[in-house]
PDB file of N, CA and C in Angstrom:
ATOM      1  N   UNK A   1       0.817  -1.192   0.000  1.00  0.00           N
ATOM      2  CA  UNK A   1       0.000   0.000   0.000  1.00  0.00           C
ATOM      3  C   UNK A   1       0.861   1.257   0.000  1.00  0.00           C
ATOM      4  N   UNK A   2       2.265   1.271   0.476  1.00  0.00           N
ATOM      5  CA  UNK A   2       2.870   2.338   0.699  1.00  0.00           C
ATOM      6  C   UNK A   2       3.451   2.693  -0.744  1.00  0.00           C
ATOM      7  N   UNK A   3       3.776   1.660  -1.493  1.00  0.00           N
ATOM      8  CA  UNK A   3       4.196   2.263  -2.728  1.00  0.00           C
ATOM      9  C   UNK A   3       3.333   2.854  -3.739  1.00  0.00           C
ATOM     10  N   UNK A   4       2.200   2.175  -3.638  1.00  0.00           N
ATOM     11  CA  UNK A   4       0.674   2.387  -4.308  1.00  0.00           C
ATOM     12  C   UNK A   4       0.619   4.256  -3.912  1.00  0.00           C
ATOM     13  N   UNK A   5       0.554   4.286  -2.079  1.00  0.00           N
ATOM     14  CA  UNK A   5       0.379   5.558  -2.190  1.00  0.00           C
ATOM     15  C   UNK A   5       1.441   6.911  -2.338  1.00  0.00           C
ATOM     16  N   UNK A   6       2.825   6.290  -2.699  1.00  0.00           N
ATOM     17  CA  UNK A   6       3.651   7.139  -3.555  1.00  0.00           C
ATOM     18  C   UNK A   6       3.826   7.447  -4.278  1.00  0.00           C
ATOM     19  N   UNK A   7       3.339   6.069  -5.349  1.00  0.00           N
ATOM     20  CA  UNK A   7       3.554   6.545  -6.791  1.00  0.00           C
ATOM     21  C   UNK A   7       1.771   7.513  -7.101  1.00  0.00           C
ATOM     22  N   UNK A   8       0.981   7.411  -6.224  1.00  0.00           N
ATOM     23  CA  UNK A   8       0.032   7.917  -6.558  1.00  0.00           C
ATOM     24  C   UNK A   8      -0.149   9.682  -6.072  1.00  0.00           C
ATOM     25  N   UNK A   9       1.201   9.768  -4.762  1.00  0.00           N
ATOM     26  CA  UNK A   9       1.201  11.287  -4.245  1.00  0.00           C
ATOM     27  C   UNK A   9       2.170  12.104  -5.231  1.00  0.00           C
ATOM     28  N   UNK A  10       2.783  10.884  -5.842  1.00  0.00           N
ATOM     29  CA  UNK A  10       3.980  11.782  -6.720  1.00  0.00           C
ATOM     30  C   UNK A  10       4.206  11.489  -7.689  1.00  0.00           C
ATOM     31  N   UNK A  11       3.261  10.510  -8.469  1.00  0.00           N
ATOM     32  CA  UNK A  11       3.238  10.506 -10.087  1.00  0.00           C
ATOM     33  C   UNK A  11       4.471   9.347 -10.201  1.00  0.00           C
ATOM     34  N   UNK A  12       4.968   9.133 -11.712  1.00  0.00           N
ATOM     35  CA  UNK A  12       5.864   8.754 -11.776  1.00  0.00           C
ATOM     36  C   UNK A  12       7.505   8.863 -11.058  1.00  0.00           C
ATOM     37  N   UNK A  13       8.135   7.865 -11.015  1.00  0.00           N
ATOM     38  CA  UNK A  13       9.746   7.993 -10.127  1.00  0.00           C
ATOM     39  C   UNK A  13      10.483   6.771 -10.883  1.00  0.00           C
ATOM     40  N   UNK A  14      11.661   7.071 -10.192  1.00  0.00           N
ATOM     41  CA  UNK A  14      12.520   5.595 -10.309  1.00  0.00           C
ATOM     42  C   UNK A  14      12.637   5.335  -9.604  1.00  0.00           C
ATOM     43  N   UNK A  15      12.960   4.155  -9.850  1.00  0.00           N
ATOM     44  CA  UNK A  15      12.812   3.027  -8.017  1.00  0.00           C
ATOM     45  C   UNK A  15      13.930   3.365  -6.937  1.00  0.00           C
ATOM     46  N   UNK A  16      14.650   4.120  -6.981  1.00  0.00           N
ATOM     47  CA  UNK A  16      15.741   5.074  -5.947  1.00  0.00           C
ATOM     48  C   UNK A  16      14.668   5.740  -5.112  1.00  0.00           C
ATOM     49  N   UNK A  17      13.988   6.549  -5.813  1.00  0.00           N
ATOM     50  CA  UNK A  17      13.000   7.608  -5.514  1.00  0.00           C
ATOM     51  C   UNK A  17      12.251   6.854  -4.935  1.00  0.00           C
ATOM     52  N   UNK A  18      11.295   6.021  -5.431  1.00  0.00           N
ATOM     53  CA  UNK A  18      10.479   4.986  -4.799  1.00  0.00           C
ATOM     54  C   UNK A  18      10.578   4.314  -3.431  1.00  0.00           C
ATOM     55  N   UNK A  19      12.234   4.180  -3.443  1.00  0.00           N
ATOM     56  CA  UNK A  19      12.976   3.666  -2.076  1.00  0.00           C
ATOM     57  C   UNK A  19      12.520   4.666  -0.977  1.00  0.00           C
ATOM     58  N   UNK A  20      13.235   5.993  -1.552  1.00  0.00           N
ATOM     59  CA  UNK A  20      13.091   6.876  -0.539  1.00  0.00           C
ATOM     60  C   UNK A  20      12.092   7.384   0.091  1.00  0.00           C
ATOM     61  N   UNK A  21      10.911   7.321  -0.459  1.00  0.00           N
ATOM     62  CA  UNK A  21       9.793   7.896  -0.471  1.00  0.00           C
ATOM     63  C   UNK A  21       9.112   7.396   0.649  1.00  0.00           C
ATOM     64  N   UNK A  22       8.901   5.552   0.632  1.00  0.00           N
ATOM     65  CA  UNK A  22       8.800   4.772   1.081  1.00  0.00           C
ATOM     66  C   UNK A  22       9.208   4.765   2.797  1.00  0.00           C
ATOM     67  N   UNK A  23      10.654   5.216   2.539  1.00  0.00           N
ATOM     68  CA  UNK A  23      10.965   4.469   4.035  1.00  0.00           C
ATOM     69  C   UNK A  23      11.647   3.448   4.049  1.00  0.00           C
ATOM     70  N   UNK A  24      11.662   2.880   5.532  1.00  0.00           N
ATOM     71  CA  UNK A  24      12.277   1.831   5.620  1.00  0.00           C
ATOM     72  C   UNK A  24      11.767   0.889   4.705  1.00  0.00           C
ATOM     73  N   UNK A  25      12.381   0.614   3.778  1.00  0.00           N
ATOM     74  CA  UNK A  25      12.090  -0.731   2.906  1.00  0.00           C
ATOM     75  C   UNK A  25      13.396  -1.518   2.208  1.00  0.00           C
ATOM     76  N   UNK A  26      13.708  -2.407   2.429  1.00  0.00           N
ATOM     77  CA  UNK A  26      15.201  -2.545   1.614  1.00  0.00           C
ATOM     78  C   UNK A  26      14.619  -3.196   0.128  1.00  0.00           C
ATOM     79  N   UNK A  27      16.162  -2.615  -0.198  1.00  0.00           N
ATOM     80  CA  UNK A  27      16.090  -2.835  -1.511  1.00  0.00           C
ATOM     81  C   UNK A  27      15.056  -3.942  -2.661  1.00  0.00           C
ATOM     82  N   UNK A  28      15.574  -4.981  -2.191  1.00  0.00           N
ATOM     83  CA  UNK A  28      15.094  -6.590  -1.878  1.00  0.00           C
ATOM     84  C   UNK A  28      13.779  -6.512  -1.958  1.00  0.00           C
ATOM     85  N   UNK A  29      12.923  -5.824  -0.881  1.00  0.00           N
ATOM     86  CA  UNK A  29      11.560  -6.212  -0.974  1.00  0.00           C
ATOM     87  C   UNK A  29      10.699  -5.140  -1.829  1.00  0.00           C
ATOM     88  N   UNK A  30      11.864  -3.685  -1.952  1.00  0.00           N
ATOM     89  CA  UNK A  30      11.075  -2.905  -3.249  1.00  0.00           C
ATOM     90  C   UNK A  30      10.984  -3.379  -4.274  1.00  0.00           C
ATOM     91  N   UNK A  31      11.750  -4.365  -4.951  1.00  0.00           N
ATOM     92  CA  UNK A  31      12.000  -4.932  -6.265  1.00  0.00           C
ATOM     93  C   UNK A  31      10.960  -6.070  -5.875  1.00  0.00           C
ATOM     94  N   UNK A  32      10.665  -6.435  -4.806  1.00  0.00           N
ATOM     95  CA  UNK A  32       9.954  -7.775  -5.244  1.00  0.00           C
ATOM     96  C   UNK A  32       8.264  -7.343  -5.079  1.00  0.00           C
ATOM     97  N   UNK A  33       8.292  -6.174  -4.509  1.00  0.00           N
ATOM     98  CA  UNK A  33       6.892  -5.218  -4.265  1.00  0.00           C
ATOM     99  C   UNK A  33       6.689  -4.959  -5.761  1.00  0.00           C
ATOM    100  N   UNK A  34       7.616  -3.815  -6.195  1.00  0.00           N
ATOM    101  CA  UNK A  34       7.192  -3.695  -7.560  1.00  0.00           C
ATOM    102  C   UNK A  34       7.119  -4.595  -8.728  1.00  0.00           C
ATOM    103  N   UNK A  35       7.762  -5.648  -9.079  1.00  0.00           N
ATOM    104  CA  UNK A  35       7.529  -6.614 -10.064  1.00  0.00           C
ATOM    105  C   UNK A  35       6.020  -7.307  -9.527  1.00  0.00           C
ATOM    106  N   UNK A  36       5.549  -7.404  -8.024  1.00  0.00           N
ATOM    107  CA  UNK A  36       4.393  -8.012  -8.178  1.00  0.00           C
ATOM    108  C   UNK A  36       3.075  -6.740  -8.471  1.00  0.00           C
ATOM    109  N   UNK A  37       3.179  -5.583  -8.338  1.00  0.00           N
ATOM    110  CA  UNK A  37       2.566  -4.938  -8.515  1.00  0.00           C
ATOM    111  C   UNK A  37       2.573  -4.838 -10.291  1.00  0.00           C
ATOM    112  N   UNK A  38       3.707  -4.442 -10.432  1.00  0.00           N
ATOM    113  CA  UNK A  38       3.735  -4.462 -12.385  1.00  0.00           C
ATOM    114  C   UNK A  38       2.911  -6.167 -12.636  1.00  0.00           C
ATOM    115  N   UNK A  39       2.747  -6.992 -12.394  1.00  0.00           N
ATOM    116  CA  UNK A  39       2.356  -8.698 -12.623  1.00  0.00           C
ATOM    117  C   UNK A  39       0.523  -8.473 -12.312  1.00  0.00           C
ATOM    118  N   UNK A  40       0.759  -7.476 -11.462  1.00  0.00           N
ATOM    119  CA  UNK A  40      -0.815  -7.480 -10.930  1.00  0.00           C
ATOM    120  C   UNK A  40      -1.454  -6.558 -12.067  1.00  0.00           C
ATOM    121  N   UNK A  41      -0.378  -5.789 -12.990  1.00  0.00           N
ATOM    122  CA  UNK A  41      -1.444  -4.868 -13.665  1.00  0.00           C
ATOM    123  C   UNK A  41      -1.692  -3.641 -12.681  1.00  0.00           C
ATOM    124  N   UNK A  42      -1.191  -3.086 -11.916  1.00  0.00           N
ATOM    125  CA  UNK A  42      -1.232  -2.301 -11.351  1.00  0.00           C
ATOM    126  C   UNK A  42      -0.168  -0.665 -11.271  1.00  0.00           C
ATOM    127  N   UNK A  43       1.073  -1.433 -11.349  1.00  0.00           N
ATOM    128  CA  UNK A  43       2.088  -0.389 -11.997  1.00  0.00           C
ATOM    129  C   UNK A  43       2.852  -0.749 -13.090  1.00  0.00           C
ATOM    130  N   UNK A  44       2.899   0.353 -14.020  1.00  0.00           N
ATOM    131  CA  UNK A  44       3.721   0.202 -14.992  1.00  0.00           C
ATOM    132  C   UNK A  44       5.209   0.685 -14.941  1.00  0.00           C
ATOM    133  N   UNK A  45       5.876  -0.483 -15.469  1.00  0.00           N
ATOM    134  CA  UNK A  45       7.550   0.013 -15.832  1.00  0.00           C
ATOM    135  C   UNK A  45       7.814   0.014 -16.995  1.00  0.00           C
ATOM    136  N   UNK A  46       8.730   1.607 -17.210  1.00  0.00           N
ATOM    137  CA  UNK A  46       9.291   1.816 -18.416  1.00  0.00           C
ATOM    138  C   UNK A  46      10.293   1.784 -18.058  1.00  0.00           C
ATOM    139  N   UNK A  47      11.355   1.262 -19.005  1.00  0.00           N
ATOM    140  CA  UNK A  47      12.611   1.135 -19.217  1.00  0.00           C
ATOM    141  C   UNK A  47      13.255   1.846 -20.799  1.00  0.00           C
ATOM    142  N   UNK A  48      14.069   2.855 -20.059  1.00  0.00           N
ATOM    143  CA  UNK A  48      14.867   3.992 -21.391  1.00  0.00           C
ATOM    144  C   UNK A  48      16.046   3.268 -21.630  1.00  0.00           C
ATOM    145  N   UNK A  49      15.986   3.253 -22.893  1.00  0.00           N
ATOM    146  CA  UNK A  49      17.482   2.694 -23.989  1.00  0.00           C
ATOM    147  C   UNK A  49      18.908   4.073 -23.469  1.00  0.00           C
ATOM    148  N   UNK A  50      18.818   4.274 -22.361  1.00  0.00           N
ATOM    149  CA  UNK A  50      19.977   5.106 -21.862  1.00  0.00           C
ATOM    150  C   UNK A  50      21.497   4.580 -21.107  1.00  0.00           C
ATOM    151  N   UNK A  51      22.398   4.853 -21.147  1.00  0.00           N
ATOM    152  CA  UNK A  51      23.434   4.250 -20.778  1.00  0.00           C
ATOM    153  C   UNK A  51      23.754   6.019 -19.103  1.00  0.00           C
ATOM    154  N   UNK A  52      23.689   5.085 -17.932  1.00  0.00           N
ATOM    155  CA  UNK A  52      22.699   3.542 -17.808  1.00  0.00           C
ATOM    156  C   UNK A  52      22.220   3.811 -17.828  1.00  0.00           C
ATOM    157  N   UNK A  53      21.432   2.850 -18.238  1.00  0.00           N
ATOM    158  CA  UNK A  53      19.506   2.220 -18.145  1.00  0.00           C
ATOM    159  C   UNK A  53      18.613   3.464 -17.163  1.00  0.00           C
ATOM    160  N   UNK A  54      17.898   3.505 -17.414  1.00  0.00           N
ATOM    161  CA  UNK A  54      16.734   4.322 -16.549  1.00  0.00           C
ATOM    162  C   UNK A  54      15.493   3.811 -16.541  1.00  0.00           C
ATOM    163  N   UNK A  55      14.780   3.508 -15.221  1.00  0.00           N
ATOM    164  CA  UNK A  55      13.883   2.464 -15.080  1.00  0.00           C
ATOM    165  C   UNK A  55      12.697   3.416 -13.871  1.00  0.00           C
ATOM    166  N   UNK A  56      11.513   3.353 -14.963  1.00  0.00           N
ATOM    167  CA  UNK A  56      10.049   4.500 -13.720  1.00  0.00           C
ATOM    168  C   UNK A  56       9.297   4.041 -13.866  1.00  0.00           C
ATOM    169  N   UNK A  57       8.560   3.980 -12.683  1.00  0.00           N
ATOM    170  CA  UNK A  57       7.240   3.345 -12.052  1.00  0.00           C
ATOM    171  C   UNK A  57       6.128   4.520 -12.055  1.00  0.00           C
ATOM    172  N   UNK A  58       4.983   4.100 -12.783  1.00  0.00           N
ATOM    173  CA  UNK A  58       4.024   4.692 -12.771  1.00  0.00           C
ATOM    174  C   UNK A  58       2.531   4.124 -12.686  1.00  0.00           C
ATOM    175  N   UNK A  59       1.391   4.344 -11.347  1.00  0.00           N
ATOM    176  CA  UNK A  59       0.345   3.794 -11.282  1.00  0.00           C
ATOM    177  C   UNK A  59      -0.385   3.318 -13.069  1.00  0.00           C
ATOM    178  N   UNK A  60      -1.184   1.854 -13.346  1.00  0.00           N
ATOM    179  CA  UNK A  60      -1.599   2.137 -14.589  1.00  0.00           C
ATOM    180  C   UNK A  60      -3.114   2.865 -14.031  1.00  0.00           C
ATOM    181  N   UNK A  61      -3.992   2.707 -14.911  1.00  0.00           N
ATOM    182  CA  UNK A  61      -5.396   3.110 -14.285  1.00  0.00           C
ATOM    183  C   UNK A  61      -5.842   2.199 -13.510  1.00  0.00           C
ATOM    184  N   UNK A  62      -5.512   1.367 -13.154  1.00  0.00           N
ATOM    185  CA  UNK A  62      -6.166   0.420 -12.417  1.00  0.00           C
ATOM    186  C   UNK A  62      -5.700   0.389 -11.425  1.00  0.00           C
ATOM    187  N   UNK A  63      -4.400   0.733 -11.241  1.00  0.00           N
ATOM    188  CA  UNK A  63      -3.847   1.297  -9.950  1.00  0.00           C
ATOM    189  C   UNK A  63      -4.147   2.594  -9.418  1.00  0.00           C
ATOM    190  N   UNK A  64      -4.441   3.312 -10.237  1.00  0.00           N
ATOM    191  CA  UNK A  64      -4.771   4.614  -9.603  1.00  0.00           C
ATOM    192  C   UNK A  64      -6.421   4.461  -8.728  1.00  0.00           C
ATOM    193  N   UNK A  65      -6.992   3.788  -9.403  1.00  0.00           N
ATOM    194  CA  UNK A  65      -8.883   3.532  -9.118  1.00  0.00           C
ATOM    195  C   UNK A  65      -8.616   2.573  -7.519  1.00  0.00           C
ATOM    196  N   UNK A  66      -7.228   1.955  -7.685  1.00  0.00           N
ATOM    197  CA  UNK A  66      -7.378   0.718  -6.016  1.00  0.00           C
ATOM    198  C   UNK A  66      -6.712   2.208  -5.096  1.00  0.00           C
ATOM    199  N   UNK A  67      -6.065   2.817  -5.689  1.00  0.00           N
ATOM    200  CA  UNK A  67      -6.172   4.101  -4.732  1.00  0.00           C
ATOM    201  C   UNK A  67      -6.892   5.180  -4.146  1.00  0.00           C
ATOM    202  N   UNK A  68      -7.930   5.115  -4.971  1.00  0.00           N
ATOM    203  CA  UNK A  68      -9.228   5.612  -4.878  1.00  0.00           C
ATOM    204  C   UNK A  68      -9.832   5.117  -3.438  1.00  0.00           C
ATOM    205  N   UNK A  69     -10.143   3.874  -3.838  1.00  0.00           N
ATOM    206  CA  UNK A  69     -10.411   3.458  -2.817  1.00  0.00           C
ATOM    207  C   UNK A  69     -10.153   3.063  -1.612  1.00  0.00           C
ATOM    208  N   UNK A  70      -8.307   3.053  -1.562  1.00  0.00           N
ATOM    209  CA  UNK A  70      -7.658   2.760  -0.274  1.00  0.00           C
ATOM    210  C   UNK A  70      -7.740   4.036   0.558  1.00  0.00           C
ATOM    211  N   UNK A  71      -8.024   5.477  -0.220  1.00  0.00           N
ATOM    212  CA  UNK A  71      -7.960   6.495   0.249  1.00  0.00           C
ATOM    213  C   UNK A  71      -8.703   6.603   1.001  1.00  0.00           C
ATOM    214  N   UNK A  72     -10.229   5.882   0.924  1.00  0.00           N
ATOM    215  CA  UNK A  72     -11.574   6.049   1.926  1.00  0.00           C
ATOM    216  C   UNK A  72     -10.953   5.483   3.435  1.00  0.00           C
ATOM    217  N   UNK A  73     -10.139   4.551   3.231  1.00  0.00           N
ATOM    218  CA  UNK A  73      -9.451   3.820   4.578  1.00  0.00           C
ATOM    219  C   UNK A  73      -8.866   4.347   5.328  1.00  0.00           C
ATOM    220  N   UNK A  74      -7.558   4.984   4.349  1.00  0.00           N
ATOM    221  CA  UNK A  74      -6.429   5.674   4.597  1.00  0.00           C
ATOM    222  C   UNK A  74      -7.349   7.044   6.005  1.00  0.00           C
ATOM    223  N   UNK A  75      -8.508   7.718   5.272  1.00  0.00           N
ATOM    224  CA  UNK A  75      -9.631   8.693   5.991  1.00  0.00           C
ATOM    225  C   UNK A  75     -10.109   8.348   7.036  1.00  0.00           C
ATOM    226  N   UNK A  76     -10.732   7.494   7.016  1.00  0.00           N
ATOM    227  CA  UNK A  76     -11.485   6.341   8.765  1.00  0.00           C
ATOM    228  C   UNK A  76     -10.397   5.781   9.299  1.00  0.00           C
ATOM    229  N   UNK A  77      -8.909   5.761   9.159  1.00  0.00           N
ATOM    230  CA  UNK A  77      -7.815   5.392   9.773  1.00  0.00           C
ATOM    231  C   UNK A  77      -7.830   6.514  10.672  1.00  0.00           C
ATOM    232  N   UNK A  78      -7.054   7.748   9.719  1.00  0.00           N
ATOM    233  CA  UNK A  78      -6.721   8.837  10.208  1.00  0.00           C
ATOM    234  C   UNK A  78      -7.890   9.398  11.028  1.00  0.00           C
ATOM    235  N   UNK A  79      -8.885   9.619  11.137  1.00  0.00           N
ATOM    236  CA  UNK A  79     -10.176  10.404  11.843  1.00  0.00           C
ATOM    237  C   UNK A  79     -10.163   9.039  13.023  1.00  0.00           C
ATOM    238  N   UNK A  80     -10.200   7.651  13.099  1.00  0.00           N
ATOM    239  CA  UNK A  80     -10.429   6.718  14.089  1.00  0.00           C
ATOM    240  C   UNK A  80      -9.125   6.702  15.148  1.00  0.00           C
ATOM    241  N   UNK A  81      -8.060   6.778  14.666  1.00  0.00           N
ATOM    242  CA  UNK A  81      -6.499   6.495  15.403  1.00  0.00           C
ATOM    243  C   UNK A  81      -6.987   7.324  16.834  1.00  0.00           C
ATOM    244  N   UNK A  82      -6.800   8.217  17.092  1.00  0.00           N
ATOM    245  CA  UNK A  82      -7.452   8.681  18.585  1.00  0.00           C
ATOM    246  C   UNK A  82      -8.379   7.245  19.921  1.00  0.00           C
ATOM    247  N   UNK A  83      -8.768   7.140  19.195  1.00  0.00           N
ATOM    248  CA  UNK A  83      -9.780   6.502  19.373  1.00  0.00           C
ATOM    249  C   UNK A  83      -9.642   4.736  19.614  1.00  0.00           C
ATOM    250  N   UNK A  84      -9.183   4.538  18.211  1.00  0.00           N
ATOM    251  CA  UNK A  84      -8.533   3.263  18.296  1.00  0.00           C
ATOM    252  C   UNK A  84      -7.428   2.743  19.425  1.00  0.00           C
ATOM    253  N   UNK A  85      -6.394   3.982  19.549  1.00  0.00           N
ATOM    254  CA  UNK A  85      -5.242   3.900  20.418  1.00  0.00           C
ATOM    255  C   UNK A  85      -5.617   3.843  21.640  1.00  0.00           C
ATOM    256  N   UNK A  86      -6.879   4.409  22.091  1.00  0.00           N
ATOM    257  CA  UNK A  86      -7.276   4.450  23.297  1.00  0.00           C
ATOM    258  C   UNK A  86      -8.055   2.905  23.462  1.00  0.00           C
ATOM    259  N   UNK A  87      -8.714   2.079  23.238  1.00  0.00           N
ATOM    260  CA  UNK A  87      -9.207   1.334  22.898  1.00  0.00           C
ATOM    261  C   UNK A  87      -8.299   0.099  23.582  1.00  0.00           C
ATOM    262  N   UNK A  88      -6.673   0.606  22.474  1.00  0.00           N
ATOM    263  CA  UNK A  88      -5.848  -0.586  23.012  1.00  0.00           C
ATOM    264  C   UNK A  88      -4.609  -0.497  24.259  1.00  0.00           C
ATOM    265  N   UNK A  89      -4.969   0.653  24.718  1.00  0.00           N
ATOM    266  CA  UNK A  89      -4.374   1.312  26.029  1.00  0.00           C
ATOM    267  C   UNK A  89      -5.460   0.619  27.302  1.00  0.00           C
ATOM    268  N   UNK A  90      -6.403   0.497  26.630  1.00  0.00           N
ATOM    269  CA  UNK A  90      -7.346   0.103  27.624  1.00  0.00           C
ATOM    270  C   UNK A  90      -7.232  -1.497  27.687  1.00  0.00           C
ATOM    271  N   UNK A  91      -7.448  -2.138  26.947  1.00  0.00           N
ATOM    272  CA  UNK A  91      -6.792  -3.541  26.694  1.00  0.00           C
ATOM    273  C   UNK A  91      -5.833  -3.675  27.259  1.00  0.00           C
ATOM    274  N   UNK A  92      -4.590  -3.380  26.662  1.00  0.00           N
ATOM    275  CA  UNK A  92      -3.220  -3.492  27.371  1.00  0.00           C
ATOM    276  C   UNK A  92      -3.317  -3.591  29.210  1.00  0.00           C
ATOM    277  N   UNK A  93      -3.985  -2.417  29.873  1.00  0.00           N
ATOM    278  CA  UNK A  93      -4.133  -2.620  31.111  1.00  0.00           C
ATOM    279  C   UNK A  93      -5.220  -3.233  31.668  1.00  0.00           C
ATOM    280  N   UNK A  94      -6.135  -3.874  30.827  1.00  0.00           N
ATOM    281  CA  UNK A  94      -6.792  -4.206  31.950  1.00  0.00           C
ATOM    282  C   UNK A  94      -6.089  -5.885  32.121  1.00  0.00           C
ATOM    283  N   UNK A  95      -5.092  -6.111  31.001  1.00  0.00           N
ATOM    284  CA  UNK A  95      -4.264  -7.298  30.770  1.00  0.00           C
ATOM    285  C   UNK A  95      -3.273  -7.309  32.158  1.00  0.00           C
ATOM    286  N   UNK A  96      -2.858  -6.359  31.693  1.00  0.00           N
ATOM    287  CA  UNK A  96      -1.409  -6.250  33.125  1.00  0.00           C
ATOM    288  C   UNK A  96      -1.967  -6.352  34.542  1.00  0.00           C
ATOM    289  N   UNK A  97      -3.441  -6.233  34.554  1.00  0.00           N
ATOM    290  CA  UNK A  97      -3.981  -5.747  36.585  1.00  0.00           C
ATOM    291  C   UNK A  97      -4.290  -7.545  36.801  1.00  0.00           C
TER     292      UNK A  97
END
């Protein structure tokens, strides 16, 4: 979801950019994030005949539309977290008494 919502806050990148954007992610599991996302039909990679190579990730439409909708989540996350956190503060202790 985190790359979904990068390449969707910032359009196209290369997967450096992608790294960074991201966060903690190593290398390893960005490459294996994005080839399953490009497999899913979800992001597209272009690759430029440049020395070197230059390689960008960009939502296709079908990735942009599952962002659409992760965004409604991403919203009842952010507006619930208060709430939620308290929830499991309360849990947590009534565990420990």
């Amino acid at each position: 979801m985190c790359v979904l919502e990068v390449l969707h806050q910032k359009g196209r990148q290369r997967f450096t950019r992608v790294g960074e954007l991201v966060g903690s992610i190593s290398q390893r599991m960005l490459t294996k994030t994005l080839r399953q996302l490009e497999s899913d039909g979800l992001v597209l990679r272009t690759v430029y005949a440049e020395v070197p190579p230059r390689v960008e990730y960009e939502l296709t439409d079908m990735g942009t539309s599952l962002c659409a909708a992760f965004c409604s989540l991403w919203v009842w996350a952010e507006q619930h977290e208060p709430a939620l956190r308290a929830l499991n503060a309360t849990r947590i202790a009534a565990r420990s008494e």
